[in-house]
N, C-alpha and C. Protein backbone atom coordinates (compact mmCIF):
# COMPACT_ATOMS: atom_id res chain seq x y z
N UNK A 1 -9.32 54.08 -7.65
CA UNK A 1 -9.29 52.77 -7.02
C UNK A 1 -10.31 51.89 -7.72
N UNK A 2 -9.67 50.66 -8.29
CA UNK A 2 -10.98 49.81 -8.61
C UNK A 2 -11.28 48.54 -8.17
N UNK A 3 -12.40 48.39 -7.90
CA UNK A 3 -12.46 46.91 -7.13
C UNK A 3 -12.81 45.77 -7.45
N UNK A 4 -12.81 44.91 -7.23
CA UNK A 4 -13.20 43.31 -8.18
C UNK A 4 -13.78 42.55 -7.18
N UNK A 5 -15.07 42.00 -7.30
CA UNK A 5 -15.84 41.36 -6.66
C UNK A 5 -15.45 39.90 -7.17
N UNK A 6 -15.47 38.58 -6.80
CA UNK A 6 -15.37 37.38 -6.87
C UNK A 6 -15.92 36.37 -6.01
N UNK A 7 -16.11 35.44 -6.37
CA UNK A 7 -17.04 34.55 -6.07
C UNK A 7 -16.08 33.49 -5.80
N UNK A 8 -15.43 33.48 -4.75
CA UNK A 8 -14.13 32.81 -4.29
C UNK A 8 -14.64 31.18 -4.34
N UNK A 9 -15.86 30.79 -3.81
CA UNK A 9 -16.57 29.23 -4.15
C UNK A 9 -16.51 28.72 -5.48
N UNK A 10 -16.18 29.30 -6.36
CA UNK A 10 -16.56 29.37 -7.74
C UNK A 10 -15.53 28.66 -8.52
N UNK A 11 -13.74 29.15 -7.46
CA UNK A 11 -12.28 28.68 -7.71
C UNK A 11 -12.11 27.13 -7.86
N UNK A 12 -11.76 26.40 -8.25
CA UNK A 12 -11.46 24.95 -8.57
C UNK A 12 -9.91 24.96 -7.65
N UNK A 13 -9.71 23.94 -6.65
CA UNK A 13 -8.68 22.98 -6.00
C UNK A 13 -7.50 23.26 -7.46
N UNK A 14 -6.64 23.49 -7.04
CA UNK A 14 -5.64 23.30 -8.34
C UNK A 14 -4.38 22.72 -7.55
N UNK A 15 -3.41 22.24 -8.26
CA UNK A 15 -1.97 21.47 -8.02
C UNK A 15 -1.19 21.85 -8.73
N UNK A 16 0.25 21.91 -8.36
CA UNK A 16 1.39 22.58 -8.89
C UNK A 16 2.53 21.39 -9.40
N UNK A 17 2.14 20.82 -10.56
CA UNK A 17 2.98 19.36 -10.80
C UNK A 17 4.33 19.49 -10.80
N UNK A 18 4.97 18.12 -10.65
CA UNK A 18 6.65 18.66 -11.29
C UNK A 18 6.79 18.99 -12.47
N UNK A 19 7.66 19.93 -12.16
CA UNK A 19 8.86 20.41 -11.65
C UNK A 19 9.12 21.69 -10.87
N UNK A 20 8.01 22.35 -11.36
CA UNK A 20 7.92 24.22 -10.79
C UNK A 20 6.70 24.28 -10.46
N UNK A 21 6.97 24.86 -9.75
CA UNK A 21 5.92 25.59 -8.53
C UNK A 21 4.36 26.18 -9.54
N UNK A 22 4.70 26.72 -10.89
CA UNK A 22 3.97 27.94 -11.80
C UNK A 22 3.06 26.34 -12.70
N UNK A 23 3.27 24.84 -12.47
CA UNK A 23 3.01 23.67 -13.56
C UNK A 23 1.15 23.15 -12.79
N UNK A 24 0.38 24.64 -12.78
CA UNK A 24 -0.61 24.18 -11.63
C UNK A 24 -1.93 23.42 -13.16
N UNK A 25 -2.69 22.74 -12.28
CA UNK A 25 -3.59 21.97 -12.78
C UNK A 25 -4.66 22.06 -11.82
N UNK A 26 -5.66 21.43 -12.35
CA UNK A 26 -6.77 21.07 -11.36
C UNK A 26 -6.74 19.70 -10.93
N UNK A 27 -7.10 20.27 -9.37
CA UNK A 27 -6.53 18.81 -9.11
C UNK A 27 -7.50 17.73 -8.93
N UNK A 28 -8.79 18.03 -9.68
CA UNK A 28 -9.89 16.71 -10.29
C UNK A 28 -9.05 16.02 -11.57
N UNK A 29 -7.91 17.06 -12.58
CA UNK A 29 -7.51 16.51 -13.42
C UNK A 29 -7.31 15.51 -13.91
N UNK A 30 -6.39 14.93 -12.79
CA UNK A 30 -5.70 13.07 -13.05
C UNK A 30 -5.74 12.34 -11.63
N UNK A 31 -6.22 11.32 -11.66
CA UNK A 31 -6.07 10.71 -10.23
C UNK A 31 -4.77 10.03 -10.19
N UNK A 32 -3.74 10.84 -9.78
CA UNK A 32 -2.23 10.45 -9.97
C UNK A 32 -2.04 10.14 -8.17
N UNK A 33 -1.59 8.73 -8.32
CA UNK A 33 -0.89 8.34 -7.44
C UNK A 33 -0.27 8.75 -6.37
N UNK A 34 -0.56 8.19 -5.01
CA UNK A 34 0.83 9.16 -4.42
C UNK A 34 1.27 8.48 -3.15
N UNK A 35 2.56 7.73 -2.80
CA UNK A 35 3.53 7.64 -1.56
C UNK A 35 3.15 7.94 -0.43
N UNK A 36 2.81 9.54 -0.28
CA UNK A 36 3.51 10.66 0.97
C UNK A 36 2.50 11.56 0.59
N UNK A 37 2.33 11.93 1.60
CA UNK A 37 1.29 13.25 1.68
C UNK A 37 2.42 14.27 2.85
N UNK A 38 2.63 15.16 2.50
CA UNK A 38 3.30 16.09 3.86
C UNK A 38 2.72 17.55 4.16
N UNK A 39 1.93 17.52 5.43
CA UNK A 39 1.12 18.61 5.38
C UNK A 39 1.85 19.58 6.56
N UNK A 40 2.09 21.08 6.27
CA UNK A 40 2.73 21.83 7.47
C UNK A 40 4.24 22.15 6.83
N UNK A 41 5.28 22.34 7.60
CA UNK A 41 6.58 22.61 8.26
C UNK A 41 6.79 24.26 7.95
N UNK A 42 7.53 24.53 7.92
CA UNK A 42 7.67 26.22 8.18
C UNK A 42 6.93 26.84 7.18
N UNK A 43 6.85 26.26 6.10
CA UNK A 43 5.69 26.65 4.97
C UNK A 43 4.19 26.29 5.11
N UNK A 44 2.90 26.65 5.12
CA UNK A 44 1.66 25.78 5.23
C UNK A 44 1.75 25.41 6.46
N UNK A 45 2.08 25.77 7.72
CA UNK A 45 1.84 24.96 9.07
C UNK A 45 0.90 25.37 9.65
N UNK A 46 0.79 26.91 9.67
CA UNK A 46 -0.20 27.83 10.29
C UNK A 46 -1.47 27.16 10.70
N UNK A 47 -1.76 27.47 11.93
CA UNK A 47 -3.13 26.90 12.58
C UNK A 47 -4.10 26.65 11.83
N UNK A 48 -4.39 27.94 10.43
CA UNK A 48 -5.26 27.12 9.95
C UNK A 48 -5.26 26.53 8.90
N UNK A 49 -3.78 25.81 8.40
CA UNK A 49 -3.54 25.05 7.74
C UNK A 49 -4.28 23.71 8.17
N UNK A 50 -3.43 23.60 9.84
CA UNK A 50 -3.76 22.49 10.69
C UNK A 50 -5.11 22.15 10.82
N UNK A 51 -5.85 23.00 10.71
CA UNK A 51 -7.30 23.07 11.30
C UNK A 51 -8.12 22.56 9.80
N UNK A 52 -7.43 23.33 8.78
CA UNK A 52 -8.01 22.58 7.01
C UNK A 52 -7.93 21.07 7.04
N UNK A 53 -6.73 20.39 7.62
CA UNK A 53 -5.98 19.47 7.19
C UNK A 53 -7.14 18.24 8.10
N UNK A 54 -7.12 18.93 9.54
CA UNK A 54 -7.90 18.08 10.43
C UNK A 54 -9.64 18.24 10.21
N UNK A 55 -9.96 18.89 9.61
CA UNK A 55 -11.15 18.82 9.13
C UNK A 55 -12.07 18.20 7.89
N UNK A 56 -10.84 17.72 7.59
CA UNK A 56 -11.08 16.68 5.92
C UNK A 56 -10.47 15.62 6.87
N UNK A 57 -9.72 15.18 7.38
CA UNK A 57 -9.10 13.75 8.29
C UNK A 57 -9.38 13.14 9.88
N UNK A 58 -10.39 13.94 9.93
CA UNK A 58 -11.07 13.81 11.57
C UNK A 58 -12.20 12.88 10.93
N UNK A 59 -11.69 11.77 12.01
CA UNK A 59 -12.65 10.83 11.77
C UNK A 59 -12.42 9.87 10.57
N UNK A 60 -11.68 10.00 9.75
CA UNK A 60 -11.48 9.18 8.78
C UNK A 60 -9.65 8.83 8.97
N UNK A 61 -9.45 7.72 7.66
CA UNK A 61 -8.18 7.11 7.47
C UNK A 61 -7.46 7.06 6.35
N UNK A 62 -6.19 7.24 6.84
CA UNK A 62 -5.05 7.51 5.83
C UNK A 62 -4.98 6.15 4.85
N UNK A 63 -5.26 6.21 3.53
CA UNK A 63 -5.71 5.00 2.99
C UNK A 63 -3.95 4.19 3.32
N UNK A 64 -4.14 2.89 3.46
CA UNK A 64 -2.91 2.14 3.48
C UNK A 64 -1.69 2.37 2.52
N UNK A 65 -0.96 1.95 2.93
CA UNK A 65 0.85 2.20 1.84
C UNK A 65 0.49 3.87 1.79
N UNK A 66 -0.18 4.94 2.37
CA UNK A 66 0.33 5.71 2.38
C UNK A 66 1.19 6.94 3.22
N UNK A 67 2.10 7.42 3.18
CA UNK A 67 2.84 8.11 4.50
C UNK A 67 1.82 9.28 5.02
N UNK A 68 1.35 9.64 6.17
CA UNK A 68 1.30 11.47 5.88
C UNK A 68 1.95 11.74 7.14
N UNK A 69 2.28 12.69 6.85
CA UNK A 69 3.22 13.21 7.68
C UNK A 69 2.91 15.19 8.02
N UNK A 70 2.33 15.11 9.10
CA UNK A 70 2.18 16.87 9.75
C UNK A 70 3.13 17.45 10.43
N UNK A 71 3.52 18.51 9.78
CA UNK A 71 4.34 19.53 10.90
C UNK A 71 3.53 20.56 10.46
N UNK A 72 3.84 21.15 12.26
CA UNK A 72 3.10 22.44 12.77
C UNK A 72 4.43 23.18 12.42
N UNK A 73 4.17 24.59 11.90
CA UNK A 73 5.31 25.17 11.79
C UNK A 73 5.97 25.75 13.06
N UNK A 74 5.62 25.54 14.36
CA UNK A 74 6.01 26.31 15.26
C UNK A 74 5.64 26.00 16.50
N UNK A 75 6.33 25.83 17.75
CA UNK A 75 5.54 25.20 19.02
C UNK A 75 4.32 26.09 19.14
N UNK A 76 4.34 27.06 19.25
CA UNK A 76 2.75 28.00 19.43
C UNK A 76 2.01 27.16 18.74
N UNK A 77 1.79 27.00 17.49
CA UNK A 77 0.70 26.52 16.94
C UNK A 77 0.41 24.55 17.18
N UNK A 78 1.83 23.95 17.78
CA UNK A 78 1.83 22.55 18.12
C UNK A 78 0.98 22.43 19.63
N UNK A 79 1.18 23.62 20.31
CA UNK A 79 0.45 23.41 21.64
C UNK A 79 -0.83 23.50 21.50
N UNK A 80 -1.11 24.70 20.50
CA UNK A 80 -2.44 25.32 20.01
C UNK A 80 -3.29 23.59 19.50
N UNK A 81 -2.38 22.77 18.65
CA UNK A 81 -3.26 21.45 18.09
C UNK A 81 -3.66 20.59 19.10
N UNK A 82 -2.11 20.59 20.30
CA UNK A 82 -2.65 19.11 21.27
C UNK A 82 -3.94 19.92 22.04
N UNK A 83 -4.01 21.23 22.41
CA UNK A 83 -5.30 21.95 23.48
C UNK A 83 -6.51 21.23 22.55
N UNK A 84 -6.58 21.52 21.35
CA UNK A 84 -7.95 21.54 20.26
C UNK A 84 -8.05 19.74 19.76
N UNK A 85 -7.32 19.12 20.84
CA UNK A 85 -7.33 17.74 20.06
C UNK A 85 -7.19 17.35 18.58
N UNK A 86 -6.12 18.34 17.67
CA UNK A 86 -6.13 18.04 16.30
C UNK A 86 -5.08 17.10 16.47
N UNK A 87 -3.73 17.64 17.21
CA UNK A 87 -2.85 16.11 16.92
C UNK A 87 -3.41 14.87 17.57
N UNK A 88 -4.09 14.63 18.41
CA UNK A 88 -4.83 12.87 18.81
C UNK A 88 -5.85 12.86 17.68
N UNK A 89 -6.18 13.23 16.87
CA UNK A 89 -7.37 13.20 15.58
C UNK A 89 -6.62 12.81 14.62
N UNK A 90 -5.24 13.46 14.63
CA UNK A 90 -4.35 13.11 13.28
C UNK A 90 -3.46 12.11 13.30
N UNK A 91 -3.31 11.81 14.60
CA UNK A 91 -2.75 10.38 14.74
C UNK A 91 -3.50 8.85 14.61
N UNK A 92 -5.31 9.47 15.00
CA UNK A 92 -5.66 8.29 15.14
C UNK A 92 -6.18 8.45 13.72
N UNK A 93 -5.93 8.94 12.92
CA UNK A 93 -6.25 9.15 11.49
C UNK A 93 -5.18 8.57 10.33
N UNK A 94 -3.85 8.13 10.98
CA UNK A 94 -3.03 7.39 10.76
C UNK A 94 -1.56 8.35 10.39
N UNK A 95 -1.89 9.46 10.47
CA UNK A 95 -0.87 10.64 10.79
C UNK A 95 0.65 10.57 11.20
N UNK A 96 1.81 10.88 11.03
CA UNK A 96 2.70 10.86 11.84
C UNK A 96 2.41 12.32 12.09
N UNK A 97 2.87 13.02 13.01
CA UNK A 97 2.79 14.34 13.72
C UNK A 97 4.31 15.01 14.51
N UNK A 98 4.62 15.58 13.70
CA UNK A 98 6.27 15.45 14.12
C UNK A 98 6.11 16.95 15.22
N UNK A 99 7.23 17.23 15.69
CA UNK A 99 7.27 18.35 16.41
C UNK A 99 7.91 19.76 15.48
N UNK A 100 7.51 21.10 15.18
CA UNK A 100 8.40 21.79 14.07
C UNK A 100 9.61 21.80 13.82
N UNK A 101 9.76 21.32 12.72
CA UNK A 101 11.13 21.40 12.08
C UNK A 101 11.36 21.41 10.41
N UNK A 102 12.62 21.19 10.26
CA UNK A 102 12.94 21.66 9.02
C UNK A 102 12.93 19.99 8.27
N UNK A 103 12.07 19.39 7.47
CA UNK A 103 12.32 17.88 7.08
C UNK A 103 12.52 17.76 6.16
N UNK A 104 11.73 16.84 5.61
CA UNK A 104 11.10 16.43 3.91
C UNK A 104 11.54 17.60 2.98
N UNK A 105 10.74 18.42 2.93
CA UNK A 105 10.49 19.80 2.64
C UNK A 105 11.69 19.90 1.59
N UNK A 106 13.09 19.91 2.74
CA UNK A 106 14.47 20.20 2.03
C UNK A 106 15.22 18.64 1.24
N UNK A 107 14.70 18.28 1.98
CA UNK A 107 15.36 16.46 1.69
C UNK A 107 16.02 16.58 2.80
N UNK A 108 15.84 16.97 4.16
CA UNK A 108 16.94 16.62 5.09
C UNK A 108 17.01 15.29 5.42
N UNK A 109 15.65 14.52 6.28
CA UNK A 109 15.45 13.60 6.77
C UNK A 109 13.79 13.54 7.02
N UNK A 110 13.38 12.83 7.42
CA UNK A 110 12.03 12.21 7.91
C UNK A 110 11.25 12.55 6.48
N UNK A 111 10.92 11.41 5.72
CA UNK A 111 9.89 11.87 4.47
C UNK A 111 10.54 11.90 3.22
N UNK A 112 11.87 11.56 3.50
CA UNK A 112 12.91 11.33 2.32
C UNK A 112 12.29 10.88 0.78
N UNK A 113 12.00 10.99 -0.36
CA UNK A 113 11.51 10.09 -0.84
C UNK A 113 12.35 9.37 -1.86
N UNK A 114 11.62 8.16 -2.15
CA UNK A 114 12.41 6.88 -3.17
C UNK A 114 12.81 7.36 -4.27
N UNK A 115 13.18 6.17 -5.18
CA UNK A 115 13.31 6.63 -6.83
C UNK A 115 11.71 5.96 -7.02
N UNK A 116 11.25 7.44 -7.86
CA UNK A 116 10.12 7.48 -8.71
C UNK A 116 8.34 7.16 -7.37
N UNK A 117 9.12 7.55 -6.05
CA UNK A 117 7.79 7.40 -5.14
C UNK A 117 7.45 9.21 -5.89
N UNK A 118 5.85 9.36 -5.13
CA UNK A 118 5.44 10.60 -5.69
C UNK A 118 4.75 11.38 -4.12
N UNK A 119 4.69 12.25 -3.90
CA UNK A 119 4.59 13.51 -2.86
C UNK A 119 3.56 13.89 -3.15
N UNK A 120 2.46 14.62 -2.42
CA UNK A 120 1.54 15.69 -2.17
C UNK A 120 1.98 16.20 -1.44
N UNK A 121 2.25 17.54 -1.03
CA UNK A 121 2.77 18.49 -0.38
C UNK A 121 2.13 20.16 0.01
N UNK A 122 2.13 20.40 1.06
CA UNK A 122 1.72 22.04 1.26
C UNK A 122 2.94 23.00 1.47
N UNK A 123 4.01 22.30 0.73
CA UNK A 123 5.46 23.08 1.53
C UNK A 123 5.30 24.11 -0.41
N UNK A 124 6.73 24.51 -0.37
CA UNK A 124 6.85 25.43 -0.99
C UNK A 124 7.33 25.30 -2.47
N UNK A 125 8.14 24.06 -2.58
CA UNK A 125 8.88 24.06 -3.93
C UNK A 125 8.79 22.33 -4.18
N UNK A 126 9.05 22.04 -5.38
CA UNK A 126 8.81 21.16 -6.12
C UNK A 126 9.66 20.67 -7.34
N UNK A 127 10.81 21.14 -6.81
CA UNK A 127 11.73 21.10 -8.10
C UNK A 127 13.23 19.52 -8.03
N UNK A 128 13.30 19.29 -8.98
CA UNK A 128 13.75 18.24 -9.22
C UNK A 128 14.58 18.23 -8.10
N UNK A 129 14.29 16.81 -7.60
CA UNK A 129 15.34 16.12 -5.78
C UNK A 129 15.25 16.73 -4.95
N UNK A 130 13.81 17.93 -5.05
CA UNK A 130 14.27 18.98 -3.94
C UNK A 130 13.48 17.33 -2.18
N UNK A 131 12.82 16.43 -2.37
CA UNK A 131 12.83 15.95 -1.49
C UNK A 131 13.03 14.44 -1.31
N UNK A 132 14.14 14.40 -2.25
CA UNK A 132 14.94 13.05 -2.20
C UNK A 132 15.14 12.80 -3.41
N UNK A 133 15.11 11.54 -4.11
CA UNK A 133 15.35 11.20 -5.17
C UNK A 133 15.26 11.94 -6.91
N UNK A 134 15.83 12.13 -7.38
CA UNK A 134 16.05 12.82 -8.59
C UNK A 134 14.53 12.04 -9.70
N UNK A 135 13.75 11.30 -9.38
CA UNK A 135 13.50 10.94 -9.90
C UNK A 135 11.99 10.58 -9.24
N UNK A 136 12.20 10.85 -7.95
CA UNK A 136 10.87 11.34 -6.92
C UNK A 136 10.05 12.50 -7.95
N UNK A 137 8.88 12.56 -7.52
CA UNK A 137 7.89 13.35 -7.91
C UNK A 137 6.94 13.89 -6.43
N UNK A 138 6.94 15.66 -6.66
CA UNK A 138 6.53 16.93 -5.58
C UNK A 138 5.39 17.03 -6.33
N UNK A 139 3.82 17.00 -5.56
CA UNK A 139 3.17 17.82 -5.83
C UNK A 139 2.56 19.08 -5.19
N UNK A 140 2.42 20.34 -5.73
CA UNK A 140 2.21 20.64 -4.23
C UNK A 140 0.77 21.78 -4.28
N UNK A 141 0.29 21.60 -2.99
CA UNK A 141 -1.51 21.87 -2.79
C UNK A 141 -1.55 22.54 -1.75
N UNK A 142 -3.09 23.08 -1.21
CA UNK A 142 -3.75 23.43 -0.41
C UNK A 142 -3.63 21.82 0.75
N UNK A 143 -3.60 22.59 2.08
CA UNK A 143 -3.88 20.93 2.70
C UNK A 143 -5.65 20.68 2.88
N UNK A 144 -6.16 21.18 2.56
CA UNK A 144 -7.56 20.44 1.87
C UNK A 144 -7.20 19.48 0.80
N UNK A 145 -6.61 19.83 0.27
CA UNK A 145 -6.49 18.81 -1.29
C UNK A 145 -5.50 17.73 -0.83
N UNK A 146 -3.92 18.11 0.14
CA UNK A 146 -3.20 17.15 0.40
C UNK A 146 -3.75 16.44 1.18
N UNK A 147 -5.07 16.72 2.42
CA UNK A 147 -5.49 15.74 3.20
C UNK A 147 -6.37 14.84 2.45
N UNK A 148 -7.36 15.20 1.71
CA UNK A 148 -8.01 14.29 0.88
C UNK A 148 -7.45 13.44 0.07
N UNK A 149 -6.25 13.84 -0.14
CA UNK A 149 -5.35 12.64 -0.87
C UNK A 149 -4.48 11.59 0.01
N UNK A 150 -4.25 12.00 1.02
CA UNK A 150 -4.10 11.25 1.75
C UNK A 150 -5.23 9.88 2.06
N UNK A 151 -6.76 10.94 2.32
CA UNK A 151 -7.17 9.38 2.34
C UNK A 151 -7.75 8.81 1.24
N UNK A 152 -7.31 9.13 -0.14
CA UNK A 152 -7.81 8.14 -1.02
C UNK A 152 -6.59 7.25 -1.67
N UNK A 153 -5.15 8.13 -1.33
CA UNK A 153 -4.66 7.64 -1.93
C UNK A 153 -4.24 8.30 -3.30
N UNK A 154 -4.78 8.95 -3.95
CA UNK A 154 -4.25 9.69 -5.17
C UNK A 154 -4.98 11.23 -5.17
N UNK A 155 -4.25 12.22 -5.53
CA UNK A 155 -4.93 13.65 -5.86
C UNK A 155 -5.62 13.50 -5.88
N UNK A 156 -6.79 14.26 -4.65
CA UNK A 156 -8.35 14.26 -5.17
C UNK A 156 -8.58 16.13 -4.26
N UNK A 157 -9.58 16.24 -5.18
CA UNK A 157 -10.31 17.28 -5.19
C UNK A 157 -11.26 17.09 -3.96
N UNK A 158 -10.28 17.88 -2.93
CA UNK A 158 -11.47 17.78 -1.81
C UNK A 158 -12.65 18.01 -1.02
N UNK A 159 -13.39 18.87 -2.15
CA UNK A 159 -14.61 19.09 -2.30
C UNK A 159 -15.23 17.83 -2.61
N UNK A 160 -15.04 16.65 -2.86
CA UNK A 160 -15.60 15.48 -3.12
C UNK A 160 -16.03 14.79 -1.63
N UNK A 161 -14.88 14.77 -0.99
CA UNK A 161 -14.92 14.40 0.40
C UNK A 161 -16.17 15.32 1.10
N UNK A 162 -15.97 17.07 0.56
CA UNK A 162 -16.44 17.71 1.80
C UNK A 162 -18.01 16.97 1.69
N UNK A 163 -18.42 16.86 0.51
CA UNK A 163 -20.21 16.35 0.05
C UNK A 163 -20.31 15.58 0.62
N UNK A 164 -19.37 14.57 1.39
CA UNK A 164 -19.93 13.07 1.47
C UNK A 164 -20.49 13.59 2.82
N UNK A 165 -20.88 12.70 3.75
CA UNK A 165 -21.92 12.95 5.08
C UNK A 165 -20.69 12.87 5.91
N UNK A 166 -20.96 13.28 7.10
CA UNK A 166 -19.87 13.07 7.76
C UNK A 166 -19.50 12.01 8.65
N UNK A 167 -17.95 11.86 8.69
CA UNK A 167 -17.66 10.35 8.99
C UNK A 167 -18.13 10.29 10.48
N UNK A 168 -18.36 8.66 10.37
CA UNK A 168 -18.48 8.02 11.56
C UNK A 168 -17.83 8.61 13.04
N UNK A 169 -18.47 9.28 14.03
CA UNK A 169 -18.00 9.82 15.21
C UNK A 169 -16.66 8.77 15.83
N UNK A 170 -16.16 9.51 15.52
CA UNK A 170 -14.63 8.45 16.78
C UNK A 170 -15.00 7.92 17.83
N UNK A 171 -14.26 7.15 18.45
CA UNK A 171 -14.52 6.56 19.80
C UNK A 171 -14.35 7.29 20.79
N UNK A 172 -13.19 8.42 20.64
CA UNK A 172 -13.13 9.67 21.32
C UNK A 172 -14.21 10.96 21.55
N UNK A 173 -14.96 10.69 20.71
CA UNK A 173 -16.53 11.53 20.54
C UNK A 173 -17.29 10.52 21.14
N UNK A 174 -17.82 9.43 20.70
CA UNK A 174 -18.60 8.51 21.11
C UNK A 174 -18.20 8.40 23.23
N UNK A 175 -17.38 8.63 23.38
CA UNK A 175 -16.88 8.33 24.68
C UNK A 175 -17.30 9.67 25.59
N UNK A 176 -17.73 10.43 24.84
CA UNK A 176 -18.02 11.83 25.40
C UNK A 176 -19.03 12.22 26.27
């Protein structure tokens, strides 16, 4: 048996560009643009996806013109967010917060995207139109990395965020 010690802090944020899932980068690389952020649905929903996602976006805001959009993969873990106040954190964070289902992800509906809008994503695949337009662009991340891009607005490495001090207490804390 042999064992390998690692220094898991040590790993760099990486991103999986279009077209395939295997096109990963770091995602300090390029400050590339982005539409839509979609964090969750049957892929990446897990509590402590939710709990990554709301801990980089508690207290702060979804920079403008951009979508994000959370699914919990599963009512267990949707009841588990409203008890822990993550979905009222992610809404007032500028969040949509859907109930679990199958969306974006496939291109069904909700999160559709344009010709040539671009995605951050915690779902699973990334391959040409897999979430709307043939000409749309999937990226896809950790939701540490998709929430931080959410609030800047383009791929960012969300270890940048974690350094900064922490944001301004909500009115929902302040009210406490």
């Amino acid at each position: 048996i042999q064992s390998i010690t690692m220094d898991l802090s040590q790993l760099e944020p990486v991103t999986a560009w279009p077209h395939l899932p295997e096109n990963v980068h770091p995602a300090a690389e390029a400050p590339i643009e982005v539409d839509q952020v979609v964090i969750g649905s049957c892929t990446n929903g897990r509590m402590e996806d939710m709990e990554a996602a709301w801990e980089i976006l508690k207290g702060r805001q979804v920079k403008d013109g951009v979508r994000a959009i959370v699914i919990p993969a599963t009512m267990q873990i949707y009841k588990e967010c409203l008890k822990k106040g993550i979905i009222e954190d992610l809404i007032d964070a500028g969040c949509v917060v859907s109930t679990p289902t199958c969306g974006p992800c496939l291109g069904g509906y909700m999160g559709i995207l344009a010709e040539e809008e671009r995605c951050i994503s915690t779902t699973n695949r990334n391959f040409v139109g897999r979430m709307g337009h043939v000409t749309s662009e999937v990226y896809l991340a950790s939701p540490y990395t998709a929430a931080a891009s959410a609030i800047t607005g383009v791929i960012t490495d969300p270890r940048t965020l974690m350094q900064t001090e922490t944001p301004v207490e909500t009115e929902k804390e302040a009210a406490a």
